[in-house]
Protein backbone atom coordinates (compact mmCIF):
# COMPACT_ATOMS: atom_id res chain seq x y z
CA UNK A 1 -4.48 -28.09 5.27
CA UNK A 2 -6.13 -29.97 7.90
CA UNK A 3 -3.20 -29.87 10.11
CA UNK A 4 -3.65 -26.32 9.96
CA UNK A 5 -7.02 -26.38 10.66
CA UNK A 6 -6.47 -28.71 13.57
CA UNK A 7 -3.95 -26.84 15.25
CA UNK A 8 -6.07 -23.47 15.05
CA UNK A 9 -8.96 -25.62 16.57
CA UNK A 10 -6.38 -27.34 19.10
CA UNK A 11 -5.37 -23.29 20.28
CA UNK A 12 -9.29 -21.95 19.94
CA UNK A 13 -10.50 -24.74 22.28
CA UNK A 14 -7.49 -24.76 25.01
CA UNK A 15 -8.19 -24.27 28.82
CA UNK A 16 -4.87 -21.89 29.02
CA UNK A 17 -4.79 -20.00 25.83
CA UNK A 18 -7.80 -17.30 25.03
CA UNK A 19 -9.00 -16.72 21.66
CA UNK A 20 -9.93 -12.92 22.46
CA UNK A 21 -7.83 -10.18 22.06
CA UNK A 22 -6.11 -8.97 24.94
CA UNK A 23 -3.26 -6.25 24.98
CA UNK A 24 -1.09 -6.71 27.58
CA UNK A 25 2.69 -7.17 27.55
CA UNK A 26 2.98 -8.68 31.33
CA UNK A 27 2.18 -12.11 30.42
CA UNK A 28 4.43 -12.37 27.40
CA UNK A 29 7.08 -10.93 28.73
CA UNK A 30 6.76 -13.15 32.25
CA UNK A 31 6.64 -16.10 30.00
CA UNK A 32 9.85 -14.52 27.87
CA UNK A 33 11.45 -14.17 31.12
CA UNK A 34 10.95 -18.30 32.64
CA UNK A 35 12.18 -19.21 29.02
CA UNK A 36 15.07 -17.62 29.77
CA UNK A 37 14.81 -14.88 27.29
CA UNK A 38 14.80 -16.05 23.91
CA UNK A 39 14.23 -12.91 22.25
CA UNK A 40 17.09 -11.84 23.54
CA UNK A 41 18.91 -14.13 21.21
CA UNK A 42 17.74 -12.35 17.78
CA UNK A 43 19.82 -10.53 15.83
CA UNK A 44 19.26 -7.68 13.94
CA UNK A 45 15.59 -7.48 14.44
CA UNK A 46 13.51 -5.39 12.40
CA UNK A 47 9.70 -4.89 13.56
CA UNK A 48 6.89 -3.49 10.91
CA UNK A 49 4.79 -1.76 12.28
CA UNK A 50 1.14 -0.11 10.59
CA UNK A 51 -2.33 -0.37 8.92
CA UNK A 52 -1.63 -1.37 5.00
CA UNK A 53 1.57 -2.47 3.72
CA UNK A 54 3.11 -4.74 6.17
CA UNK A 55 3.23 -7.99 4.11
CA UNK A 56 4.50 -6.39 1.28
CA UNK A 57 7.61 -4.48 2.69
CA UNK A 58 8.49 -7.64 4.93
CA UNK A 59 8.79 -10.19 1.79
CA UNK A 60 10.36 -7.61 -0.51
CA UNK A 61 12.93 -7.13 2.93
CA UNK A 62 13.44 -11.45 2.89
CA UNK A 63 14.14 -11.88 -0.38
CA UNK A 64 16.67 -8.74 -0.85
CA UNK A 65 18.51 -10.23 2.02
CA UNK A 66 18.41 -14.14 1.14
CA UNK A 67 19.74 -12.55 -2.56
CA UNK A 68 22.30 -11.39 -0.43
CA UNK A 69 23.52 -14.58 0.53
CA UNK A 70 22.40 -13.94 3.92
CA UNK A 71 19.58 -15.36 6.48
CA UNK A 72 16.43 -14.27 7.75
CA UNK A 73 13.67 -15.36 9.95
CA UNK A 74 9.80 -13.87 9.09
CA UNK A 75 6.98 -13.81 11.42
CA UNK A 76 3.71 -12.59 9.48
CA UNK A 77 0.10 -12.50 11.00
CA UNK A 78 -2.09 -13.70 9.53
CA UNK A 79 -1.41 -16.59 7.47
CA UNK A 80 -2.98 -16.63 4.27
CA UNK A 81 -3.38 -20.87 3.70
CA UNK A 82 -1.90 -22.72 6.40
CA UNK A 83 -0.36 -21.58 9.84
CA UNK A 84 3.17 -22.78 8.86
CA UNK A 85 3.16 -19.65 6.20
CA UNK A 86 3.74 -17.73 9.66
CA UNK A 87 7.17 -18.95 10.74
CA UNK A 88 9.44 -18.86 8.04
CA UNK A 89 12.89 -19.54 9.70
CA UNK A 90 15.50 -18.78 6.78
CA UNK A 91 15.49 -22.27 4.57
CA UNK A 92 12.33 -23.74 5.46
CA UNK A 93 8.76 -23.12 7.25
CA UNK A 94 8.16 -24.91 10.71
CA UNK A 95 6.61 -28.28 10.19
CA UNK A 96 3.54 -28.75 11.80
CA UNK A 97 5.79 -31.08 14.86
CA UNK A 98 7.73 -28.35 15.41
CA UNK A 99 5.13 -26.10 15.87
CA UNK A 100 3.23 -28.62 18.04
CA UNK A 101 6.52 -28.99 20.00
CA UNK A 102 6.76 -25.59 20.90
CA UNK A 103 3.03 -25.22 21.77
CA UNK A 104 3.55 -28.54 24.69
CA UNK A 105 6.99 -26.40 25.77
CA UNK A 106 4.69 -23.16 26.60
CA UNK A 107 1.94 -24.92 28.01
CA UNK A 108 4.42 -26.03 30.47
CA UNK A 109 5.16 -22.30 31.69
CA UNK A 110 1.37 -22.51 33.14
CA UNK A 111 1.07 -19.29 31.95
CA UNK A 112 -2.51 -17.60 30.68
CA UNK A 113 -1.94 -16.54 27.03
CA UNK A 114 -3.71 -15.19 24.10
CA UNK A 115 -3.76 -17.43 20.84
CA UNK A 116 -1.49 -14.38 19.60
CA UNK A 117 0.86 -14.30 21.98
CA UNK A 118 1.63 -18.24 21.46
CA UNK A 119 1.80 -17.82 18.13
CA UNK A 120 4.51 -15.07 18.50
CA UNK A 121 6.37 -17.36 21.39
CA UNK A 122 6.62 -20.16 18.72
CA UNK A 123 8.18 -17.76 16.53
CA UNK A 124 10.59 -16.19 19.15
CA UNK A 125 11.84 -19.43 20.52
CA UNK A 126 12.17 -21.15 17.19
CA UNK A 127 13.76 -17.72 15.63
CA UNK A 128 16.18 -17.88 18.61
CA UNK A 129 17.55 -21.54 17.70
CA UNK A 130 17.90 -21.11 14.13
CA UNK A 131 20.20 -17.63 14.88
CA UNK A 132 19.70 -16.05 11.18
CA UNK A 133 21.46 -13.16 10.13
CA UNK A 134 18.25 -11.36 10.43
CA UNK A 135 14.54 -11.69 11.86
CA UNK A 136 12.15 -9.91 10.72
CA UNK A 137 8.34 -9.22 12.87
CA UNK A 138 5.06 -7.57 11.14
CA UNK A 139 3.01 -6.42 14.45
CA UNK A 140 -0.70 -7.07 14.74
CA UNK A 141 -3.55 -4.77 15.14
CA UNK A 142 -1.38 -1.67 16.88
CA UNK A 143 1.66 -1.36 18.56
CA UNK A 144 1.75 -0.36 22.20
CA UNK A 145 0.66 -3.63 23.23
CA UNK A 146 1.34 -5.82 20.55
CA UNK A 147 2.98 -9.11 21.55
CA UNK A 148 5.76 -8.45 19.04
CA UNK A 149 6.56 -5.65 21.00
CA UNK A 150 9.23 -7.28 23.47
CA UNK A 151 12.70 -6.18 21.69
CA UNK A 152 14.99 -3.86 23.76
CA UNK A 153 17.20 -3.03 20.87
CA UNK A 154 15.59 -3.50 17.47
CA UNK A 155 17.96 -2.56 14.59
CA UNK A 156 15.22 -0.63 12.89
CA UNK A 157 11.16 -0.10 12.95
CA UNK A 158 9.64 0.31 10.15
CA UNK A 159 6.00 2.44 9.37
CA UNK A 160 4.43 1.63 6.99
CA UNK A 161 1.21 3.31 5.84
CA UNK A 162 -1.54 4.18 9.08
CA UNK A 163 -5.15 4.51 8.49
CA UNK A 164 -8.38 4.43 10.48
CA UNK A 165 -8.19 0.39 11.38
CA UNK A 166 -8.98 -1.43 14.33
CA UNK A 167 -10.60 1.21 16.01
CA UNK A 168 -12.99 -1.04 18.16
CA UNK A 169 -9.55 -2.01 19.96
CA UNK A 170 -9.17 1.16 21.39
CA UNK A 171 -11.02 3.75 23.91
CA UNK A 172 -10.89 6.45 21.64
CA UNK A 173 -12.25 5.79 18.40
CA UNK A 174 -10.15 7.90 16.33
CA UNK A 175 -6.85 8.13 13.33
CA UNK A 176 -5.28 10.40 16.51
CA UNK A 177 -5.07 7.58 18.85
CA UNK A 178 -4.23 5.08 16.19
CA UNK A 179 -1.34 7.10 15.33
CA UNK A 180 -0.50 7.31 18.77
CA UNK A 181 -0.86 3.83 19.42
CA UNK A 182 1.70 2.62 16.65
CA UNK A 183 4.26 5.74 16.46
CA UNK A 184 3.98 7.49 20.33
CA UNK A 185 5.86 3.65 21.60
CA UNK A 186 8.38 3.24 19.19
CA UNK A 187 11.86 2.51 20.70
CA UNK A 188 14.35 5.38 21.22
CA UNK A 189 18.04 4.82 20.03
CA UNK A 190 17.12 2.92 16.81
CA UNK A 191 16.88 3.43 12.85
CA UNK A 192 12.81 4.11 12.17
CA UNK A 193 11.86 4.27 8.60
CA UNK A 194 8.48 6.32 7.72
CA UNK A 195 6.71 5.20 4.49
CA UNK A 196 4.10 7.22 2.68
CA UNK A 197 1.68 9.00 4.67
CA UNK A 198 -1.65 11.29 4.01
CA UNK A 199 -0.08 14.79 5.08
CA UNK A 200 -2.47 15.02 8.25
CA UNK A 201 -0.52 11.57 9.77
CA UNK A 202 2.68 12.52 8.33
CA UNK A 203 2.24 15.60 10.43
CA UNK A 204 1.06 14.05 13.50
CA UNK A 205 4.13 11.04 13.16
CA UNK A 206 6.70 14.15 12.86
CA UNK A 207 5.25 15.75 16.22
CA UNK A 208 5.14 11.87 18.01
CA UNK A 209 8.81 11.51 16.92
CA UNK A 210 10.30 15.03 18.20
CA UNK A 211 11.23 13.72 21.13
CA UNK A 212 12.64 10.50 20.18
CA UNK A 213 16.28 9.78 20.44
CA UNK A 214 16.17 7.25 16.70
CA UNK A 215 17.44 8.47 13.56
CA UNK A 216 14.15 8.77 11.44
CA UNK A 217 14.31 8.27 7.67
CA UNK A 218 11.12 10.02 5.84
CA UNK A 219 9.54 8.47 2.46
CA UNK A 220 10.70 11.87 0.79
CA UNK A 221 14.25 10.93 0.65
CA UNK A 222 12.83 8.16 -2.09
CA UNK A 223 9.97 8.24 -4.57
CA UNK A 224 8.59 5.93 -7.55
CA UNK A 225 8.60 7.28 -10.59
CA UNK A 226 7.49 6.17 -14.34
CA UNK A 227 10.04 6.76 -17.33
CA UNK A 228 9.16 5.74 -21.04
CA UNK A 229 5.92 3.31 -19.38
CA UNK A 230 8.10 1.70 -16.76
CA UNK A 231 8.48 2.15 -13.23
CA UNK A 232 11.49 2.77 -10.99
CA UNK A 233 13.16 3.34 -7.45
CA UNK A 234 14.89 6.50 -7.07
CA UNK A 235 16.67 8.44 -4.79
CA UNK A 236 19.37 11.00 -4.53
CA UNK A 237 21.98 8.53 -5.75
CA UNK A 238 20.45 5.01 -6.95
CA UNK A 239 17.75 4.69 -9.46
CA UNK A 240 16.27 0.79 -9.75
CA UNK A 241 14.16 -0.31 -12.46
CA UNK A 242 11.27 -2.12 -10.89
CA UNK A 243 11.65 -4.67 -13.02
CA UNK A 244 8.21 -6.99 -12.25
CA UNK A 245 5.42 -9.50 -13.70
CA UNK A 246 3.82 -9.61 -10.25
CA UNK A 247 3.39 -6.49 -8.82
CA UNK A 248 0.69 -4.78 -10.32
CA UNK A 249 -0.44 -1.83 -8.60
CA UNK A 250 0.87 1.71 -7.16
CA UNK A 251 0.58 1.28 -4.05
CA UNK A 252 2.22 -2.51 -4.04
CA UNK A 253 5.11 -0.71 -5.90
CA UNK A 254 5.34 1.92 -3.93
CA UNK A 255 6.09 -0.45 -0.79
CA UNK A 256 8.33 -2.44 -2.65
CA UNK A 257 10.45 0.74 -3.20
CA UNK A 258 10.38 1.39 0.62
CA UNK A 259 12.00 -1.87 1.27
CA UNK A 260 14.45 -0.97 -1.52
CA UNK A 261 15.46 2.14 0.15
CA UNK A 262 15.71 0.20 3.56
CA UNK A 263 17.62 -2.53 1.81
CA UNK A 264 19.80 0.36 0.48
CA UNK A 265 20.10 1.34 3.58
CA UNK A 266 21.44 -2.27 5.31
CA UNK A 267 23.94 -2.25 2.96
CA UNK A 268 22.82 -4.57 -0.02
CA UNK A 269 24.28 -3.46 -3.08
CA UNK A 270 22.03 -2.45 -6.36
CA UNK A 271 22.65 -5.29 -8.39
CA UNK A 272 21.43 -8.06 -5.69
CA UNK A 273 18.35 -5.84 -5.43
CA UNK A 274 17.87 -6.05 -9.37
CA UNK A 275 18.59 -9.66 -9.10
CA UNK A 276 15.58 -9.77 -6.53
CA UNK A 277 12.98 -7.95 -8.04
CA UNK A 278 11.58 -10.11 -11.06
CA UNK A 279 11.02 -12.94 -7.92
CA UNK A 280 8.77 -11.31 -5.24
CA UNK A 281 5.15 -11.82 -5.96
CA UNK A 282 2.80 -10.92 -2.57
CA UNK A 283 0.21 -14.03 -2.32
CA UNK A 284 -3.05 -12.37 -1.97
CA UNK A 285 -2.59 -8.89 -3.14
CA UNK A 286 -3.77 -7.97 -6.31
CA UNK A 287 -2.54 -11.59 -7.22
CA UNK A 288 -3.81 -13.43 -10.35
CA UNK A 289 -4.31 -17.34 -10.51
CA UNK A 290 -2.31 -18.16 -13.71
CA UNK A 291 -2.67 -21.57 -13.09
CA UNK A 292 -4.43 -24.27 -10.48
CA UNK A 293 -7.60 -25.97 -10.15
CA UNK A 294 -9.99 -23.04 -10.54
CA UNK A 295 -8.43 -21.91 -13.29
CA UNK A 296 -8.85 -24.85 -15.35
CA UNK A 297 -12.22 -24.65 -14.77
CA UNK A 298 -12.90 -21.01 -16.50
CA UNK A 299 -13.04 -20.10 -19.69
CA UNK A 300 -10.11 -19.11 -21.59
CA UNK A 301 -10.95 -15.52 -22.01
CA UNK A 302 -12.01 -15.39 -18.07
CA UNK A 303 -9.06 -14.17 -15.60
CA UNK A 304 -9.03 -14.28 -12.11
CA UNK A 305 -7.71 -11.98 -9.55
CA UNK A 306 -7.34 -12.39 -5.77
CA UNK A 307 -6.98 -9.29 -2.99
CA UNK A 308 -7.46 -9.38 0.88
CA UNK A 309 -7.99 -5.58 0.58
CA UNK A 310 -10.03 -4.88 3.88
CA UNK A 311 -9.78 -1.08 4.71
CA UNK A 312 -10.28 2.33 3.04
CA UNK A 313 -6.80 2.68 2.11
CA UNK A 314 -6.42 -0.54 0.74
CA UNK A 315 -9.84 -0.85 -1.63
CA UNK A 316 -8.80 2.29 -3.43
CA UNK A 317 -5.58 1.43 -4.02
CA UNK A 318 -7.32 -1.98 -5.68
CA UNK A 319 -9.63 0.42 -7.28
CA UNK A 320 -7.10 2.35 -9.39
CA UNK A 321 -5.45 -0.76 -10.42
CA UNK A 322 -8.77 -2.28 -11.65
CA UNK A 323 -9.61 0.92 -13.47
CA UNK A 324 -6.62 0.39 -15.73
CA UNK A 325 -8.25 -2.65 -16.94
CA UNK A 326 -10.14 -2.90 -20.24
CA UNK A 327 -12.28 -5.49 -19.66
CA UNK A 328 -15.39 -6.15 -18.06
CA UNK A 329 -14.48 -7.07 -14.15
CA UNK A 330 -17.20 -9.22 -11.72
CA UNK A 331 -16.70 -9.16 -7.98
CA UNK A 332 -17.08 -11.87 -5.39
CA UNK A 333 -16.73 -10.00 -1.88
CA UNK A 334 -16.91 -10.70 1.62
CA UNK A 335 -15.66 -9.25 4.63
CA UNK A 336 -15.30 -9.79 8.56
CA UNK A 337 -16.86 -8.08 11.40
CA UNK A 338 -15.06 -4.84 13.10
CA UNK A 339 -14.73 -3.53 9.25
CA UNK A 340 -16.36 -0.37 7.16
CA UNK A 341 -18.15 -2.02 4.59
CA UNK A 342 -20.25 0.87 3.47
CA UNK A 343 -16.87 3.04 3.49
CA UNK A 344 -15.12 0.23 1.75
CA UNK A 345 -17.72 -0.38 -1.16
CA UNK A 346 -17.66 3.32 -2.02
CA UNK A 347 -14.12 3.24 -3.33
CA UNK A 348 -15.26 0.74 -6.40
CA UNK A 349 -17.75 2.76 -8.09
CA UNK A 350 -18.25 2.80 -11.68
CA UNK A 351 -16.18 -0.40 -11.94
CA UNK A 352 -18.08 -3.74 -11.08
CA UNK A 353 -20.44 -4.94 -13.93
CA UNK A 354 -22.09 -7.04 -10.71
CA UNK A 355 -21.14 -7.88 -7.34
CA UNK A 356 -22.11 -11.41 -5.83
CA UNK A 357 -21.57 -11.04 -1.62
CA UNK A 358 -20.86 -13.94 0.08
CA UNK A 359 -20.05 -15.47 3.56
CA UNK A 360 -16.30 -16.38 4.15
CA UNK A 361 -16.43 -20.64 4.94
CA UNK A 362 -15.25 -21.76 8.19
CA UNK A 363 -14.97 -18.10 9.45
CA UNK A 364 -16.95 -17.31 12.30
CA UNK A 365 -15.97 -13.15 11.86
CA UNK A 366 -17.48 -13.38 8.67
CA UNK A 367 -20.34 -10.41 7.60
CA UNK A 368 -23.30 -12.33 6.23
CA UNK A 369 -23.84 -12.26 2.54
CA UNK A 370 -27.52 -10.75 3.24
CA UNK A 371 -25.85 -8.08 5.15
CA UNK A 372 -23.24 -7.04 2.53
CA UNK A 373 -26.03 -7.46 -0.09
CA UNK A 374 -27.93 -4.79 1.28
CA UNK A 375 -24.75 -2.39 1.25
CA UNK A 376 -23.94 -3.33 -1.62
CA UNK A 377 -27.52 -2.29 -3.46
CA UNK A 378 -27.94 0.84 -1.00
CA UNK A 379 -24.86 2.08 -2.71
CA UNK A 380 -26.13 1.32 -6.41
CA UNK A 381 -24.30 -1.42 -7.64
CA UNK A 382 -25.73 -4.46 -9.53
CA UNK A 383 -25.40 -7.05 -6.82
CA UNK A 384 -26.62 -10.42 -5.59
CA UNK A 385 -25.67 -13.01 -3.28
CA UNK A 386 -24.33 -17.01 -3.15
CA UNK A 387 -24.14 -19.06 -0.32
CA UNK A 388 -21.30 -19.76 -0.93
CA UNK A 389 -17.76 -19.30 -3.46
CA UNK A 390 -18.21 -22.15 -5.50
CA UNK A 391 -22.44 -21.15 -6.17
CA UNK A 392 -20.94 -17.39 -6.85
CA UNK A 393 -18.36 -18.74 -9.48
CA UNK A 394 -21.28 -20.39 -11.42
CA UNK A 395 -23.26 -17.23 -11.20
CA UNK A 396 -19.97 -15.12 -12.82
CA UNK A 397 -18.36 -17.64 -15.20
CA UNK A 398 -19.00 -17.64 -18.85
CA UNK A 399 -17.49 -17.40 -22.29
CA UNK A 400 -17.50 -14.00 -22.02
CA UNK A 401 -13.75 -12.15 -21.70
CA UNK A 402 -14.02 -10.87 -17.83
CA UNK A 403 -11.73 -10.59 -14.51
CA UNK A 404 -13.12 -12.28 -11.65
CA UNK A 405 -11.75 -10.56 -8.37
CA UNK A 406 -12.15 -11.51 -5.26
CA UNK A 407 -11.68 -9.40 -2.43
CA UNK A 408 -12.18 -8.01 0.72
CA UNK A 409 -10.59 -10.46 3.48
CA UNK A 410 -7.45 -12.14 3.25
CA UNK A 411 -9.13 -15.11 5.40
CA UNK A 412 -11.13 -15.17 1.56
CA UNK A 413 -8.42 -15.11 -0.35
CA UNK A 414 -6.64 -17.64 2.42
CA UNK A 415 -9.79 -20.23 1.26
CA UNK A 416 -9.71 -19.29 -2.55
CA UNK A 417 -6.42 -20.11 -2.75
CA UNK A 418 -6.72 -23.62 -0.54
CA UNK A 419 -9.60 -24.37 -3.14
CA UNK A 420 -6.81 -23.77 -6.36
């Protein structure tokens, strides 16, 4: 962990690389092109592209194709507990040499980069060695610009779910230019998959896409459904059982049937999908600590429940799941700047028995605890604050038979689960 920590500091605090965000493909790509054009050498690329949903889709995608016998390199953003978790490169995780290897080779290009874009060049040239069957990219904040966006020829783009995020990237401050921003780029001539949508961006995807030259594959050719108190995949001619101790929520299902129907669609037969299913579990969302150092420390009766929920979208999806608990459920919550914590909040009403707000540790984006506080009691709920996790688990933890979630930030859940 340390190592991690170190080699965030190491990129934060070097002369060449910026810590800001900065979209612009020209210096990527010029430093793509005096590395002789590693990305070049990926095959069967699929980039995931959206607001909510990206993580989930891309793991359910690796481990359908490693049940397939077959390889696949991952590049997520961000990691949840240590910056290897980015680079998974089809049997292992770059070691922290490797990565520092790769950092020295792209100093060397001279070249003025963002901390993003050297993260995604360790991946690419890394990726390129290791030649995997496939390699899969989850984009950052949008799309135009995004650093992951240097592929000629993807084999297919997935969309995931788009919501009013990141708007203090862009100009115009609105779900229009967000949609714009991820769909209006996407690459002609290749296989994009559309996942669930509110009818509004649905309708606003479908006018982007007219003119583009890709085969498009809508969420309505699949749906979930529930038979007899389980859930399943189903489509025109496959129906899946979702057959899963991990998975918890509707929305978390619902993208794992997307990458069913996309797994479908590469060719993976039914049974290796069935095979798959009982394994995925998504760190971080809606995930409960069964076992670890916190846990020992609670209570039998006392449960606790992880999820870097952080927009709209994502807290009411959270919210439904936590409704169809029947027991009393305390919140820990923090969030980082450039969010919509009053929005946010709203979406959990009627369901915390108290709220403690605290500041994320070693997180400089973090909201202050004071400042969520006040939100927190403007919109009615039973709230305090901790200065830190460890103070708010003293304040929550009893006897009595509880969940303890904690949510709002994966960089949270990223230090809960460090702490376990």
């Amino acid at each position: 962990m340390s190592q991690s920590i170190n080699l965030y500091n190491q990129l934060a605090n070097h002369k060449l690389f910026n810590k800001t965000v900065n979209f612009n493909l020209k210096r990527i790509k010029f430093a793509l092109e005096k590395l002789d054009h590693p990305e070049k050498k990926l095959s069967n690329v699929i980039q995931i592209i959206g607001s909510d949903g990206k993580f989930s889709v891309l793991r359910s995608l690796r481990f359908f194709i490693e049940e397939n016998n077959q390889t696949v390199s991952t590049h997520v953003s961000p990691s949840l507990t240590d910056i290897r978790e980015r680079f998974w490169m089809g049997d292992k995780y770059l070691s922290y040499i490797e990565i520092k290897k790769t950092i020295k080779k792209i100093e060397k290009l001279k070249i003025p980069l963002t901390i993003y874009e050297v993260l995604t060049l360790v991946f690419i040239i890394n990726a390129s060695i290791k030649k995997n069957d496939y390699c899969i990219l989850e984009a950052g904040c949008l799309w135009r610009l995004d650093s992951n966006n240097v592929i000629d020829f993807p084999l297919k783009q997935v969309i995931v779910n788009i919501n009013k995020q990141h708007l203090n990237f862009l100009k115009k401050k609105t779900l229009n230019e967000v949609i714009l921003q991820k769909v209006g780029f996407l690459s002609q001539f290749t296989k994009i998959h559309v996942g669930k949508q509110k009818f509004f961006v649905l309708k606003r995807i479908k006018h982007l896409l007219k003119n583009n030259s890709s085969s498009v594959s809508y969420s309505k050719n699949w749906k979930l459904v529930k038979i007899k108190g389980d859930f399943f995949y189903k489509d025109k001619k496959t129906k899946i059982r979702l057959n899963t101790k991990y998975i918890h929520s509707l929305g978390l299902l619902e993208n794992l049937c997307m990458a069913i129907n996309i797994g479908l669609d590469l060719k993976i037969k039914k049974k290796v999908i069935e095979k798959a299913i009982p394994k995925i579990h998504f760190p971080g969302r809606i995930d409960y600590l069964d076992k670890g150092r916190l846990k020992k420390k609670l209570s039998k009766k006392e449960r606790i429940l992880i999820d870097g929920c952080h927009s709209e979208t994502s807290a009411k999806n959270l919210a439904n799941y936590l409704k169809t608990l029947n027991e009393p459920i305390y919140g820990i919550w923090a969030m980082t700047k450039n969010k919509s914590p009053d929005k946010f909040i709203k979406q959990f009403r009627g369901i915390f028995k108290k709220i403690i707000t605290i500041n994320i540790e070693n997180e400089s984006a973090s909201l202050s605890n004071k400042f969520l506080l006040n939100i927190a009691r403007q919109n009615n709920y039973k709230s305090e604050m901790a200065n830190n996790f460890s103070q708010a688990m003293k304040k929550i933890s009893s006897k009595e038979k509880k969940v303890i979630c904690i949510f709002g930030s994966l960089y949270l859940c990223g230090n809960v689960l460090n702490k376990n």
